[in-house]
Protein backbone atom coordinates (compact mmCIF):
# COMPACT_ATOMS: atom_id res chain seq x y z
CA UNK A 1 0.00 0.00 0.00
CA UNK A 2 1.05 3.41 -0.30
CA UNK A 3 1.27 5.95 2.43
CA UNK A 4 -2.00 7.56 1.39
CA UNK A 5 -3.79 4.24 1.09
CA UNK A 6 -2.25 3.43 4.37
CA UNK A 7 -3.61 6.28 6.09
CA UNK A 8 -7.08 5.45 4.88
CA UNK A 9 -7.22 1.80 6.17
CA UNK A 10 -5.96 3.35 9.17
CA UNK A 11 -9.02 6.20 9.78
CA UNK A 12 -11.21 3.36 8.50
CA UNK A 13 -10.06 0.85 10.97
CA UNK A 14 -10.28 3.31 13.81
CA UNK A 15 -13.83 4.14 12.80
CA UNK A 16 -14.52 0.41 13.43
CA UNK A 17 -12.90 0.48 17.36
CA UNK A 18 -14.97 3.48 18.08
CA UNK A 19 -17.90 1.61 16.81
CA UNK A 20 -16.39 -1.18 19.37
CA UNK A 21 -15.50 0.65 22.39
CA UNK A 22 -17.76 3.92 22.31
CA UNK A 23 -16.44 6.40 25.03
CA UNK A 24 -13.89 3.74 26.66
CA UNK A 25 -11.82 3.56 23.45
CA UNK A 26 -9.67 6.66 25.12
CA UNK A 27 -9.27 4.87 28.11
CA UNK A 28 -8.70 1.56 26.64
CA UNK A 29 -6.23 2.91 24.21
CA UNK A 30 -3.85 4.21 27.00
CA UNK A 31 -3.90 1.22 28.88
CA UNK A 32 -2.67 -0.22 25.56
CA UNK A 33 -0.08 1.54 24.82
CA UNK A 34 1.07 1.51 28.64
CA UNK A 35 1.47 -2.27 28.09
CA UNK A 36 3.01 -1.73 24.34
CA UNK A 37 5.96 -0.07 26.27
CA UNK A 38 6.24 -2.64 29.30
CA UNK A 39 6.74 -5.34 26.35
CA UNK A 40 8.62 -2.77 24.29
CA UNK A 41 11.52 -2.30 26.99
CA UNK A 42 11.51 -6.50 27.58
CA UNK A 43 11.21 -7.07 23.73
CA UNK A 44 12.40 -4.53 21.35
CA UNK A 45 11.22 -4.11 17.96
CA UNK A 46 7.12 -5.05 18.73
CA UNK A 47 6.24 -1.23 18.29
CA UNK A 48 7.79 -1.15 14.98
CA UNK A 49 6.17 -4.28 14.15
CA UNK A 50 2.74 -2.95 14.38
CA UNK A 51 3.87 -0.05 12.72
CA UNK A 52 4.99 -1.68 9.84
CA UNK A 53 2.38 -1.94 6.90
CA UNK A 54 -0.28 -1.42 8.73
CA UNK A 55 -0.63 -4.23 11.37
CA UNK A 56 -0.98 -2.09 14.46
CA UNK A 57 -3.66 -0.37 12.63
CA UNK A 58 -6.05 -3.38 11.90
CA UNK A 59 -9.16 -3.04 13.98
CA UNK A 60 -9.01 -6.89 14.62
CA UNK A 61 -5.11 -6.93 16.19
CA UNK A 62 -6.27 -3.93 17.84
CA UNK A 63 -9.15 -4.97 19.66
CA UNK A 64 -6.73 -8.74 20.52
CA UNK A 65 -3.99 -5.97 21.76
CA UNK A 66 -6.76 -4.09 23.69
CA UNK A 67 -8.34 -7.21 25.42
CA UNK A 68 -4.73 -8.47 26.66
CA UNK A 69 -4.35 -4.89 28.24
CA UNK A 70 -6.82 -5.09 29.97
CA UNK A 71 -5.97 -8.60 31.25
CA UNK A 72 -2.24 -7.19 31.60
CA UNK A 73 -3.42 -4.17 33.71
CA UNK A 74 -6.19 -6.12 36.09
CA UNK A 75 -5.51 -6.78 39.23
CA UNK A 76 -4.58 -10.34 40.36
CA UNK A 77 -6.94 -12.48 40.40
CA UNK A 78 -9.29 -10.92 38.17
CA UNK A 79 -9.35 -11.11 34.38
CA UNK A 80 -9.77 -7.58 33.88
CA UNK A 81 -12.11 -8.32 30.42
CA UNK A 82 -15.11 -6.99 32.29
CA UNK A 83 -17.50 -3.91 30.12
């Protein structure tokens, strides 16, 4: 894809995780990225994986990456996928 035609899948994707998430999709995406940088700093090189052609921006991987955050982030002994 080109960078214009990646651009577009991305706004296009993102319209689909607001669909998703409504008014937690703020929330949700900073718990996300908190956890992004705690594996980041073990593992380099996953940022610029989901950079790369467009994977971090498929709504799919993002909602998978959004639902282990909020397993990542809960705290023990709960599962943290609740609403």
């Amino acid at each position: 894809m080109t960078a214009d035609q990646l651009e577009q899948y991305g706004h296009k994707e993102f319209e689909k995780l607001q669909k998703a998430h409504g008014e937690k999709l703020d929330e949700r995406l900073r718990d996300t990225a908190r956890m992004l940088d705690d594996l980041e700093r073990k593992t380099p090189g996953l940022k610029q994986l989901l950079k790369s052609r467009g994977i971090g921006d498929n709504a799919m991987v993002a909602n998978m990456l959004i639902a282990h955050a909020q397993i990542y982030h809960a705290p023990p002994g709960r599962s943290g996928a609740a609403g």
